[in-house]
Every structure is written in structure tokens, then in C-alpha cells.
C-alpha atoms as a PDB file:
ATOM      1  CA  UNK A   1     104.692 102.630  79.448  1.00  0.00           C
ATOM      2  CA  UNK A   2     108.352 103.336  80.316  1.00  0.00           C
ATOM      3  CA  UNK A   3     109.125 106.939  79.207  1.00  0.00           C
ATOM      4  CA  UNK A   4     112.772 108.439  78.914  1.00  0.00           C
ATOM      5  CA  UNK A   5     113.140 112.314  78.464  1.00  0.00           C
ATOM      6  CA  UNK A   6     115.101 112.827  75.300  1.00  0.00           C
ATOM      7  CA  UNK A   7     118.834 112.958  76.647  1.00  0.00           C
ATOM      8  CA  UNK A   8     118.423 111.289  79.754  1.00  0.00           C
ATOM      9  CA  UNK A   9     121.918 109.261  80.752  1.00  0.00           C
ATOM     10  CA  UNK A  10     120.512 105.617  81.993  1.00  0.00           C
ATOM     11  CA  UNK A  11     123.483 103.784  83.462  1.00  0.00           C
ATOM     12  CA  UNK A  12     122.396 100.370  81.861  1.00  0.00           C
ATOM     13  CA  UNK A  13     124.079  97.758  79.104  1.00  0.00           C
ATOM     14  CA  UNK A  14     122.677  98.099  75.520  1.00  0.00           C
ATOM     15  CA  UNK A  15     120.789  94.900  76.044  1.00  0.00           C
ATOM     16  CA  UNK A  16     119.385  95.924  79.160  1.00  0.00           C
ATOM     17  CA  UNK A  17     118.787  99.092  76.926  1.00  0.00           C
ATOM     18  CA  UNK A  18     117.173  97.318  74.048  1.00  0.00           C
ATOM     19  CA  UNK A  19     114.873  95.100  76.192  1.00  0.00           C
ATOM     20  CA  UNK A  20     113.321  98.467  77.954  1.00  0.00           C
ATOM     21  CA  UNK A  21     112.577  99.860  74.186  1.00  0.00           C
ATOM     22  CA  UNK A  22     111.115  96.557  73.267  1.00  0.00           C
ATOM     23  CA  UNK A  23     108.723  96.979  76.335  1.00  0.00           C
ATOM     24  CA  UNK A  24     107.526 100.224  75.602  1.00  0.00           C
ATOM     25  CA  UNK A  25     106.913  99.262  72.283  1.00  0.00           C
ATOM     26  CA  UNK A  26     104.584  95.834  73.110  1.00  0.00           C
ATOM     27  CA  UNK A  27     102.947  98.238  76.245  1.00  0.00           C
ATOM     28  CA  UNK A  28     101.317 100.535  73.318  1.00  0.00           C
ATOM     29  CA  UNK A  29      99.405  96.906  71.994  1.00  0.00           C
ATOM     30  CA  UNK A  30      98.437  95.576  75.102  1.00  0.00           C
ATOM     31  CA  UNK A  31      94.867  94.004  75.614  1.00  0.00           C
ATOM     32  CA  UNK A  32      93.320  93.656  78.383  1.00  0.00           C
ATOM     33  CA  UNK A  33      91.748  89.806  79.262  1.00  0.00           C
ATOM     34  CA  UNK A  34      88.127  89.530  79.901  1.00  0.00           C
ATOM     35  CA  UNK A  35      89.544  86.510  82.879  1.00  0.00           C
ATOM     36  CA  UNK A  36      87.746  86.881  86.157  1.00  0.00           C
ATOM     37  CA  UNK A  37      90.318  85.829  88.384  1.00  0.00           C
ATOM     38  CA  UNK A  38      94.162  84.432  88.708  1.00  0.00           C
ATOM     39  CA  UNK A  39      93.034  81.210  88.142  1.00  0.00           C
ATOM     40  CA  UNK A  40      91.285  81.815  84.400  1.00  0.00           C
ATOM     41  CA  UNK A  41      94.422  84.375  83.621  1.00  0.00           C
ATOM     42  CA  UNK A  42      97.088  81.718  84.299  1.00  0.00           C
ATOM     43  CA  UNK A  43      98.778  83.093  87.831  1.00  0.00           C
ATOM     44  CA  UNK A  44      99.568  81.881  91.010  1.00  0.00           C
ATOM     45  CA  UNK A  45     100.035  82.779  94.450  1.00  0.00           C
ATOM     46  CA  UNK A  46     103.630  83.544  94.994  1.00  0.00           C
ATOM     47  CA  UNK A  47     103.627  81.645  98.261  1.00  0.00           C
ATOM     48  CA  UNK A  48     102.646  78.474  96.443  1.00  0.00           C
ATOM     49  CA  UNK A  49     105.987  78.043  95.643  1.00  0.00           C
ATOM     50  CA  UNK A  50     108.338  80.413  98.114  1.00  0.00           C
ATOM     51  CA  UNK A  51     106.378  79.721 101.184  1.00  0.00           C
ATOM     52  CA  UNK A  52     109.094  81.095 102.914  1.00  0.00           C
ATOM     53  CA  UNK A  53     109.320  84.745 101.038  1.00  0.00           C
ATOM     54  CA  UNK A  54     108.420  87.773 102.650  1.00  0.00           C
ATOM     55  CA  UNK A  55     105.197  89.985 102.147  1.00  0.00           C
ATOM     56  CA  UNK A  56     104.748  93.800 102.241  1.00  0.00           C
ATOM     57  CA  UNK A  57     101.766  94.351  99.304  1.00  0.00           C
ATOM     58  CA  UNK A  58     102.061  97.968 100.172  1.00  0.00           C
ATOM     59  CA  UNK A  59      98.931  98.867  97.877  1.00  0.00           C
ATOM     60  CA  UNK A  60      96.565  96.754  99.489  1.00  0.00           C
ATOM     61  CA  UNK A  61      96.898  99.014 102.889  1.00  0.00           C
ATOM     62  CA  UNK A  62      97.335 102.775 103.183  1.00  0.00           C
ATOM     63  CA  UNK A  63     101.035 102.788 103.277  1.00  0.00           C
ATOM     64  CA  UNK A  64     101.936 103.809 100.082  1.00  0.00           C
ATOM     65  CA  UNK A  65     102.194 106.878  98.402  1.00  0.00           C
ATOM     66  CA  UNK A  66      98.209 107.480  97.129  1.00  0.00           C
ATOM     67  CA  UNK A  67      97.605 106.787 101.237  1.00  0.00           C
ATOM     68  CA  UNK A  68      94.712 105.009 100.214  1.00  0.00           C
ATOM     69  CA  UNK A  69      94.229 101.231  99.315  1.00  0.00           C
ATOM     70  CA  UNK A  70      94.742 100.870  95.856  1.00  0.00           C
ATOM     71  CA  UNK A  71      91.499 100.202  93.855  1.00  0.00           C
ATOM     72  CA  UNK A  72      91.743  96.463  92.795  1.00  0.00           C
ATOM     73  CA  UNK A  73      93.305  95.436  95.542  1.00  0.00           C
ATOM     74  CA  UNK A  74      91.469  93.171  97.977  1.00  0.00           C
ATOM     75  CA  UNK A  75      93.840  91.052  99.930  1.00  0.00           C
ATOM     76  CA  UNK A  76      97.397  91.178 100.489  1.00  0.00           C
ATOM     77  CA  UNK A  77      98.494  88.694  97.729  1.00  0.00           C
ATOM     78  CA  UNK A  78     100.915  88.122  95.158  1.00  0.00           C
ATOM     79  CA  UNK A  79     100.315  86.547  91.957  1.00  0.00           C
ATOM     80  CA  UNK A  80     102.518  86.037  88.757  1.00  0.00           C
ATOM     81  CA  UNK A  81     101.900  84.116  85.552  1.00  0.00           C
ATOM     82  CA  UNK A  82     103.159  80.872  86.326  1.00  0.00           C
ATOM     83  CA  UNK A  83     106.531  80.709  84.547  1.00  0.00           C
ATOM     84  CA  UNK A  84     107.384  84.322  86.112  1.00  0.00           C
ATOM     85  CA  UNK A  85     106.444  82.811  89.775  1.00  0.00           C
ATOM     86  CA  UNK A  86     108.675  79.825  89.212  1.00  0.00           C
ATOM     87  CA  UNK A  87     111.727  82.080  88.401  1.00  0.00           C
ATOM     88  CA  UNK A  88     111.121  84.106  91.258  1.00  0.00           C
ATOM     89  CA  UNK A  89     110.472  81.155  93.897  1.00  0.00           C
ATOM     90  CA  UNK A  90     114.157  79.921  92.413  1.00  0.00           C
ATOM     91  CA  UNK A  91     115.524  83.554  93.200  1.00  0.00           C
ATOM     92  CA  UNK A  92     114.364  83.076  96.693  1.00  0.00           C
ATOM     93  CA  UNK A  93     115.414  79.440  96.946  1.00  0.00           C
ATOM     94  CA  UNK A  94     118.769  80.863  95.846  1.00  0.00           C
ATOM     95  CA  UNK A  95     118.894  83.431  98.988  1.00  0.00           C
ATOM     96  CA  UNK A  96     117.457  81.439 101.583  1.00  0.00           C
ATOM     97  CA  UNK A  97     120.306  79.009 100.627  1.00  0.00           C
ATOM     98  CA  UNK A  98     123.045  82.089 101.816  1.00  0.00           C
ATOM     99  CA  UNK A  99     120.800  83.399 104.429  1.00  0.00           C
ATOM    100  CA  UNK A 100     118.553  85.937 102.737  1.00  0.00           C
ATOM    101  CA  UNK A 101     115.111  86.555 101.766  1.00  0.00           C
ATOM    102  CA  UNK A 102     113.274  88.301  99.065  1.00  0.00           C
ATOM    103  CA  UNK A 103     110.117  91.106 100.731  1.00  0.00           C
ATOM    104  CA  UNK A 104     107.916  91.458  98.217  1.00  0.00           C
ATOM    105  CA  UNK A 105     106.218  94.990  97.433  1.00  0.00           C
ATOM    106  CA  UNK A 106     103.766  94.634  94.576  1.00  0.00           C
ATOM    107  CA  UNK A 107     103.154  91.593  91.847  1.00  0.00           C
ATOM    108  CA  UNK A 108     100.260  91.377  89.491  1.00  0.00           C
ATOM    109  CA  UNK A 109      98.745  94.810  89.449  1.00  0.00           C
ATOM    110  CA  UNK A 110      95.031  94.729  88.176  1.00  0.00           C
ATOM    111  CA  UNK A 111      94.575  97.819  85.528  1.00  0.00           C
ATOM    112  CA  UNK A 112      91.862  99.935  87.108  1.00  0.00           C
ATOM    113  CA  UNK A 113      95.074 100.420  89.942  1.00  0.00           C
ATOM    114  CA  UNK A 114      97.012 101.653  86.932  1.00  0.00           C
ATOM    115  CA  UNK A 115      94.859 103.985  85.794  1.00  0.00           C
ATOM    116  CA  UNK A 116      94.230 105.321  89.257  1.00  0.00           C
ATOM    117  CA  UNK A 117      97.948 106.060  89.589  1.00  0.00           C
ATOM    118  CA  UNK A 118      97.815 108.323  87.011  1.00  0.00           C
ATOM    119  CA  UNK A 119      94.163 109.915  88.209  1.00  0.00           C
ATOM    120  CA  UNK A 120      96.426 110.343  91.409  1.00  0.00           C
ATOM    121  CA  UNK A 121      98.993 112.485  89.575  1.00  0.00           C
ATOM    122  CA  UNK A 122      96.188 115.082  88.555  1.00  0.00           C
ATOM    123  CA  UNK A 123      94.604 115.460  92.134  1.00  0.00           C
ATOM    124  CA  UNK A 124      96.068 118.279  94.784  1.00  0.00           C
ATOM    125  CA  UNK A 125      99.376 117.443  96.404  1.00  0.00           C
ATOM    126  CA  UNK A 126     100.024 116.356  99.775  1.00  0.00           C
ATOM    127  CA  UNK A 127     102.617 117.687 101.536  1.00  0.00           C
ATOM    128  CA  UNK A 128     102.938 114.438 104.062  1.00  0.00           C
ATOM    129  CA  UNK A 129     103.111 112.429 100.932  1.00  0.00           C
ATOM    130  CA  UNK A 130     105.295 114.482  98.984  1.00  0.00           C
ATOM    131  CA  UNK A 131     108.227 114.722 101.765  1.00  0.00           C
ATOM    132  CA  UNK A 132     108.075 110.879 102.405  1.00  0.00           C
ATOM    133  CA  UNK A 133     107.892 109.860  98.624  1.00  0.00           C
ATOM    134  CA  UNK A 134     109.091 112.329  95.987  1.00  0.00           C
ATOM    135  CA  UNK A 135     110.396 115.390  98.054  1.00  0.00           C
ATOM    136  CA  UNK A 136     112.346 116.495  94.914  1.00  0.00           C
ATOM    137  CA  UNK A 137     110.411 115.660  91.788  1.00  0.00           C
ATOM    138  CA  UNK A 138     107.281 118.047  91.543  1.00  0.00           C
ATOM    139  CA  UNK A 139     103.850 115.685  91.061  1.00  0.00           C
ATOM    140  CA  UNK A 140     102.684 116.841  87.862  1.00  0.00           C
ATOM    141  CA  UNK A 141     106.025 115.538  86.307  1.00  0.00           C
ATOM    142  CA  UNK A 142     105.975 111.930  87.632  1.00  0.00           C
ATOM    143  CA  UNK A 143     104.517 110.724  84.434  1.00  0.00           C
ATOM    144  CA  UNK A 144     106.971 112.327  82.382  1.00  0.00           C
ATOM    145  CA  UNK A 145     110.281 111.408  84.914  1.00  0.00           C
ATOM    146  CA  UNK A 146     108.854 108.040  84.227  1.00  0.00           C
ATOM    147  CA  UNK A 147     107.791 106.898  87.854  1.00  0.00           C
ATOM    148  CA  UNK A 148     104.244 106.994  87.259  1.00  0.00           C
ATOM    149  CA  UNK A 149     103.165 104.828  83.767  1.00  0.00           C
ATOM    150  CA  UNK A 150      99.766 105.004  81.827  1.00  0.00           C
ATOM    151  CA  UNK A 151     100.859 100.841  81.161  1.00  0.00           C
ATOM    152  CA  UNK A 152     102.725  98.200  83.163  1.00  0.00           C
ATOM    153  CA  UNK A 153     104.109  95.066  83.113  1.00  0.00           C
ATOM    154  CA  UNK A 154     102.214  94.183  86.796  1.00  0.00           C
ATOM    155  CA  UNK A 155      99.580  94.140  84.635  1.00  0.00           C
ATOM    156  CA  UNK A 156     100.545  91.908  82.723  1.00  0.00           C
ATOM    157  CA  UNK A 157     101.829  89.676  85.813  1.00  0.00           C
ATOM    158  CA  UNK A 158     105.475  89.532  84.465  1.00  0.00           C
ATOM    159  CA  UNK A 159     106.555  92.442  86.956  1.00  0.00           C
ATOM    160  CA  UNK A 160     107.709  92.243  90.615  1.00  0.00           C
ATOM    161  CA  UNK A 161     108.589  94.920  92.872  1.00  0.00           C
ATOM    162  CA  UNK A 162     110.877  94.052  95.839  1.00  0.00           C
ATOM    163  CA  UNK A 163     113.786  94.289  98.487  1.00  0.00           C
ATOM    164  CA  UNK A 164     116.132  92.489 100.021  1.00  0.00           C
ATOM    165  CA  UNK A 165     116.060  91.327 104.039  1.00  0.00           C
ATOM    166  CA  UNK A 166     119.364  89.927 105.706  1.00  0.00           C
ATOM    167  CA  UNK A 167     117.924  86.264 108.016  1.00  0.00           C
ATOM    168  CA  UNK A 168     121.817  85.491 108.554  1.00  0.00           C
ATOM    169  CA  UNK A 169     121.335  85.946 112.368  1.00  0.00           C
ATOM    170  CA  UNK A 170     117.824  84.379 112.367  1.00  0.00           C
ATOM    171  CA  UNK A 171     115.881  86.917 112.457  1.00  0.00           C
ATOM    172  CA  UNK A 172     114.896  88.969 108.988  1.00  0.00           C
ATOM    173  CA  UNK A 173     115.669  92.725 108.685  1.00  0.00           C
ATOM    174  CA  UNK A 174     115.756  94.881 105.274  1.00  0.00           C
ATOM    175  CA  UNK A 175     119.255  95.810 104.033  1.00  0.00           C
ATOM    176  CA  UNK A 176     119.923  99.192 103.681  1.00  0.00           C
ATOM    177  CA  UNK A 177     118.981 100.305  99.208  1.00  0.00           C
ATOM    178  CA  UNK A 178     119.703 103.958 100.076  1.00  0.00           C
ATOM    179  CA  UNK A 179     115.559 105.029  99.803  1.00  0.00           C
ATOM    180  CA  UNK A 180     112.328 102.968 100.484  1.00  0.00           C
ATOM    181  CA  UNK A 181     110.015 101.254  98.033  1.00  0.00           C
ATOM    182  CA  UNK A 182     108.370 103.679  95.856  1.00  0.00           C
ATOM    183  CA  UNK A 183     111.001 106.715  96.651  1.00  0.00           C
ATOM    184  CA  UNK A 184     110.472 108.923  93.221  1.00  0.00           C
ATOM    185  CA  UNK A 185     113.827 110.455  93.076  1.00  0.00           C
ATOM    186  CA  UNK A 186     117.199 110.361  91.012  1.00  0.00           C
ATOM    187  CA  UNK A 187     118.647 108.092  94.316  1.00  0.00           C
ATOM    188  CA  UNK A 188     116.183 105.802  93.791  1.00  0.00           C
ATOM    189  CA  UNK A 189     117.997 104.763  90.394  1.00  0.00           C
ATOM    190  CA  UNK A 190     119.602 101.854  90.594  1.00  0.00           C
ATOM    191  CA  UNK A 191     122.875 102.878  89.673  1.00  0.00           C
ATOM    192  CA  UNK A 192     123.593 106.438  90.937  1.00  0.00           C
ATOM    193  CA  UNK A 193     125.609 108.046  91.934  1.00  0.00           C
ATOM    194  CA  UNK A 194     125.950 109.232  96.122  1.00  0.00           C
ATOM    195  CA  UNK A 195     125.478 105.729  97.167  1.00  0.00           C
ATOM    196  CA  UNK A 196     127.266 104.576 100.315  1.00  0.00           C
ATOM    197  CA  UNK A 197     129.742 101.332  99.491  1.00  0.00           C
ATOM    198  CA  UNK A 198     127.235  99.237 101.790  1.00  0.00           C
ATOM    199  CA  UNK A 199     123.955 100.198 100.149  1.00  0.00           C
ATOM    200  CA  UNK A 200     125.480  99.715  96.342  1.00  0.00           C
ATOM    201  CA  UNK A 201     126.513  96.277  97.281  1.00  0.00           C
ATOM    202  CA  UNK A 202     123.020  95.753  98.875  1.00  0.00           C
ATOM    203  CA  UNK A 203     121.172  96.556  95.356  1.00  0.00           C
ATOM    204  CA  UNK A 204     124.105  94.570  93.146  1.00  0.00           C
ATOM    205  CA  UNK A 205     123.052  91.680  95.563  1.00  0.00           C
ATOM    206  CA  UNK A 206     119.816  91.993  94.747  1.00  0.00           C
ATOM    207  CA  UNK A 207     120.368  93.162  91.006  1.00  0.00           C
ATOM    208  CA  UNK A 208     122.422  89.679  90.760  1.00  0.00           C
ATOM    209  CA  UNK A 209     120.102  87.426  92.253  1.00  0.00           C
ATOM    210  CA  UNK A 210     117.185  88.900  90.179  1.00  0.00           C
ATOM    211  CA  UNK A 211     119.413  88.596  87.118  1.00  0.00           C
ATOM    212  CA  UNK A 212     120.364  85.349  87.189  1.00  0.00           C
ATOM    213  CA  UNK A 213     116.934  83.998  86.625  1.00  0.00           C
ATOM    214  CA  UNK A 214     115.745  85.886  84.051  1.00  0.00           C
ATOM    215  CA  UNK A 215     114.827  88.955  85.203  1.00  0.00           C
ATOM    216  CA  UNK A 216     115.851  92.496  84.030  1.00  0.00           C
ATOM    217  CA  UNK A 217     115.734  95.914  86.541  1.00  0.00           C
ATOM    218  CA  UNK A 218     114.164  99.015  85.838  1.00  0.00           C
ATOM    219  CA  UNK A 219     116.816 101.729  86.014  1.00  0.00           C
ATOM    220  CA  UNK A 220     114.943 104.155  87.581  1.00  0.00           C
ATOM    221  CA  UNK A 221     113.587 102.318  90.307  1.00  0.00           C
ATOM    222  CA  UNK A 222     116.227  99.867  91.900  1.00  0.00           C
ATOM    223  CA  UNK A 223     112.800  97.606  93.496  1.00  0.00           C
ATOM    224  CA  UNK A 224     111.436  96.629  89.841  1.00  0.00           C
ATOM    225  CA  UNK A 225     112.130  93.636  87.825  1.00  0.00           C
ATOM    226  CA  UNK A 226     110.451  92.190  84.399  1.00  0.00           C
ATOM    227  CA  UNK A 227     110.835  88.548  83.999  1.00  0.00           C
ATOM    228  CA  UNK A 228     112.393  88.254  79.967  1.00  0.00           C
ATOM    229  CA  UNK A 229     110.807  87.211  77.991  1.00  0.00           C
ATOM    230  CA  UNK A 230     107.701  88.120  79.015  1.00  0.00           C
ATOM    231  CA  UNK A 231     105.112  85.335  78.773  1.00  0.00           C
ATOM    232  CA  UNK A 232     102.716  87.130  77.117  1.00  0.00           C
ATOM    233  CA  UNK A 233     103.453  90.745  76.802  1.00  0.00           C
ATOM    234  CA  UNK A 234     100.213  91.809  74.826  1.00  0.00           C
ATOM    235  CA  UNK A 235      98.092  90.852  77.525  1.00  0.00           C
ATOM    236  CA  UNK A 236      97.101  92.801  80.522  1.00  0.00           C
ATOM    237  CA  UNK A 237      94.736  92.068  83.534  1.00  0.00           C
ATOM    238  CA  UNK A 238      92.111  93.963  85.373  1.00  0.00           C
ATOM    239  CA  UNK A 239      90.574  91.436  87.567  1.00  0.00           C
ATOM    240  CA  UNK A 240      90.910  92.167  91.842  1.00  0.00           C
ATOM    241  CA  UNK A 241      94.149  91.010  94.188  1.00  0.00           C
ATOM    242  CA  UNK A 242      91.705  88.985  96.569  1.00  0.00           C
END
């Protein structure tokens, strides 16, 4: 679930405000589905649609932040619940059209990968991982800071993580967001502060282009989107990316 310390400042409208509440609330009634696969739980491939988008499933290898594949993760694939795969193939139809693509990080995540983030939080640190992914934020406080949740909306294959690459000269290279994918610091928010001009107009592109399909950021992570409404936000997955 989404958690926000008790005085936190989130630079975000009231809606965007409200809709994050709303979340947290449905994430404490969430079900899981006894489907076996994408197929029985309603998703698709993201590339049946956006053949053209960019792929970087970062927990189905070991670069990512555990430095491990991610249990439940068997191929490099990305799957949505249909209506939430058709809003983000017209986000990257959008793009392409200006000479942009959409790199996809992470889509449906399966619920055993969930709860292994969190078993992750409770093992010994790594000093390697801790530099390159949450240098100032101290591991046993991730859950609480809100970059490591007991629920999530991958789970429920409404969620998308993601970046931004510039194809304007023909050949694809990421635009500059200020930190990587799955950076667990204040920078990483989407709106603070320290920003150069170039790398705030880099996430407002993206922010923009996410926004005007239907999909709302996470403010603490400028990479994560929720398509809203959620399809079905009582239902959660555990079934393998393969």
C-alpha cells in the first residue's frame, strides 16, 4: 500500500491527492485470483498493441536493486489488463507520432515478487546496492518512506513503471529524469526540488503524456503510473511473467 509519514509535503493536486487515498484504501481489500496465467486473468502482452515500445523488465534479470531475478518472473514480458494496455499503447502511439518512445521498466507484477520486496528489506544491506539505489534513505525505512509496499497496483495489472527515450534522430536514447528507475531518494520525486530545467521538462513530458490517457503518477517515484479507474482494484495476481 502507499504510505505517507504524517506531515509529509507531496507536491500533487487534491485530486491527484484523493485518488492516492482511494488506493490505499481498496489495497487493504485486495484478493488475490486463483487465474493461472495472463490469459485466464484478463491481460495482454504490451507489445500486442505498441509493437514498437521499448523493453527494460529490470526484475526479470539481476539489474535491479534485490540483484537477483525477481521471484515470479520468468521472461522479460509485460502484461496489463486489457483496458490499461490499450491506454498505454495510445500513450506510445502519441510519442512515436513526435519522435519519442515509451521504455518500459515493470508491468503486471505477480504477488509472491511483492512479498519478496519486503523479505528483501529485512535481509543484511549491501553496500554496492545501497550506493547505486538508495544511498540516502537507510533500508529498514523503505517501507515506511513508502518506496517499498506490502500491496501494489502491478499486482493488480493497472500499474506501469517507465521512462522516456528521445528517437528524434533515429536512433533511441533515454532522456535525462535526474535518477534511474528504482532510485529511492527525495530526487526521485517527481516534483522536487534541485532539478535541472532540462530534466523537469523531461518528467512533465512524460507526466503529460501519461496523463492524458488516464493515468495518474506516483509522487514519490517520477517512473510509476496507475491507470484511473482501475479496472478492478480488489483483485490482485500471483501467477509467473513467462
Amino acid at each position: 500500500m502507499l504510505r505517507i509519514r504524517p506531515g509529509a509535503t507531496l507536491r500533487c493536486s487534491l485530486l491527484a491527492a484523493a485518488l492516492l487515498a482511494c488506493a490505499s484504501a481498496a489495497a487493504d481489500e485486495v484478493k488475490v485470483s486463483t487465474a493461472i496465467d495472463a490469459a485466464q486473468a484478463g491481460m495482454v502482452e504490451i507489445r500486442t498493441l505498441a509493437p514498437d515500445i521499448a523493453m527494460d523488465i529490470r526484475y526479470a534479470g539481476r539489474d535491479n536493486f534485490t540483484g537477483n531475478v525477481v521471484p515470479g518472473y520468468e521472461a522479460a514480458a509485460c502484461y496489463l489488463l486489457q483496458p490499461v494496455a490499450e491506454a498505454l499503447a495510445r500513450v506510445q502511439h502519441d510519442l512515436r507520432a513526435g519522435g519519442y518512445s515509451l521504455q518500459v521498466y515493470d508491468c503486471y507484477r505477480p504477488v509472491p515478487a511483492v512479498h519478496s520486496f519486503v523479505d528483501w528489506v529485512g535481509q543484511p544491506d549491501d553496500p554496492q546496492a545501497r550506493q547505486r539505489h538508495y544511498p540516502n534513505v537507510a533500508k529498514d525505512t523503505l517501507i515506511d518512506e513508502g518506496y517499498i509496499a506490502s500491496t501494489s497496483g502491478h499486482s493488480r495489472g493497472a500499474t506501469v513503471d517507465l521512462g522516456l527515450l528521445d528517437c528524434r534522430s533515429g536512433r533511441c536514447e533515454p532522456l535525462d529524469m535526474g535518477t534511474p528507475f528504482d532510485f529511492f531518494d527525495p530526487i526521485a520525486h517527481t516534483h522536487t526540488p534541485g532539478l535541472t530545467d532540462a530534466q523537469r521538462a523531461n518528467r512533465k513530458q512524460l507526466l503529460d503524456a501519461m496523463a492524458r490517457r488516464g493515468f495518474a503518477n506516483y509522487p514519490k517515484e517520477w517512473w510509476h503510473f496507475t491507470f484511473r479507474p482501475e479496472p478492478d482494484p480488489t483483485t490482485a495476481y500471483g501467477f509467473p511473467v513467462r
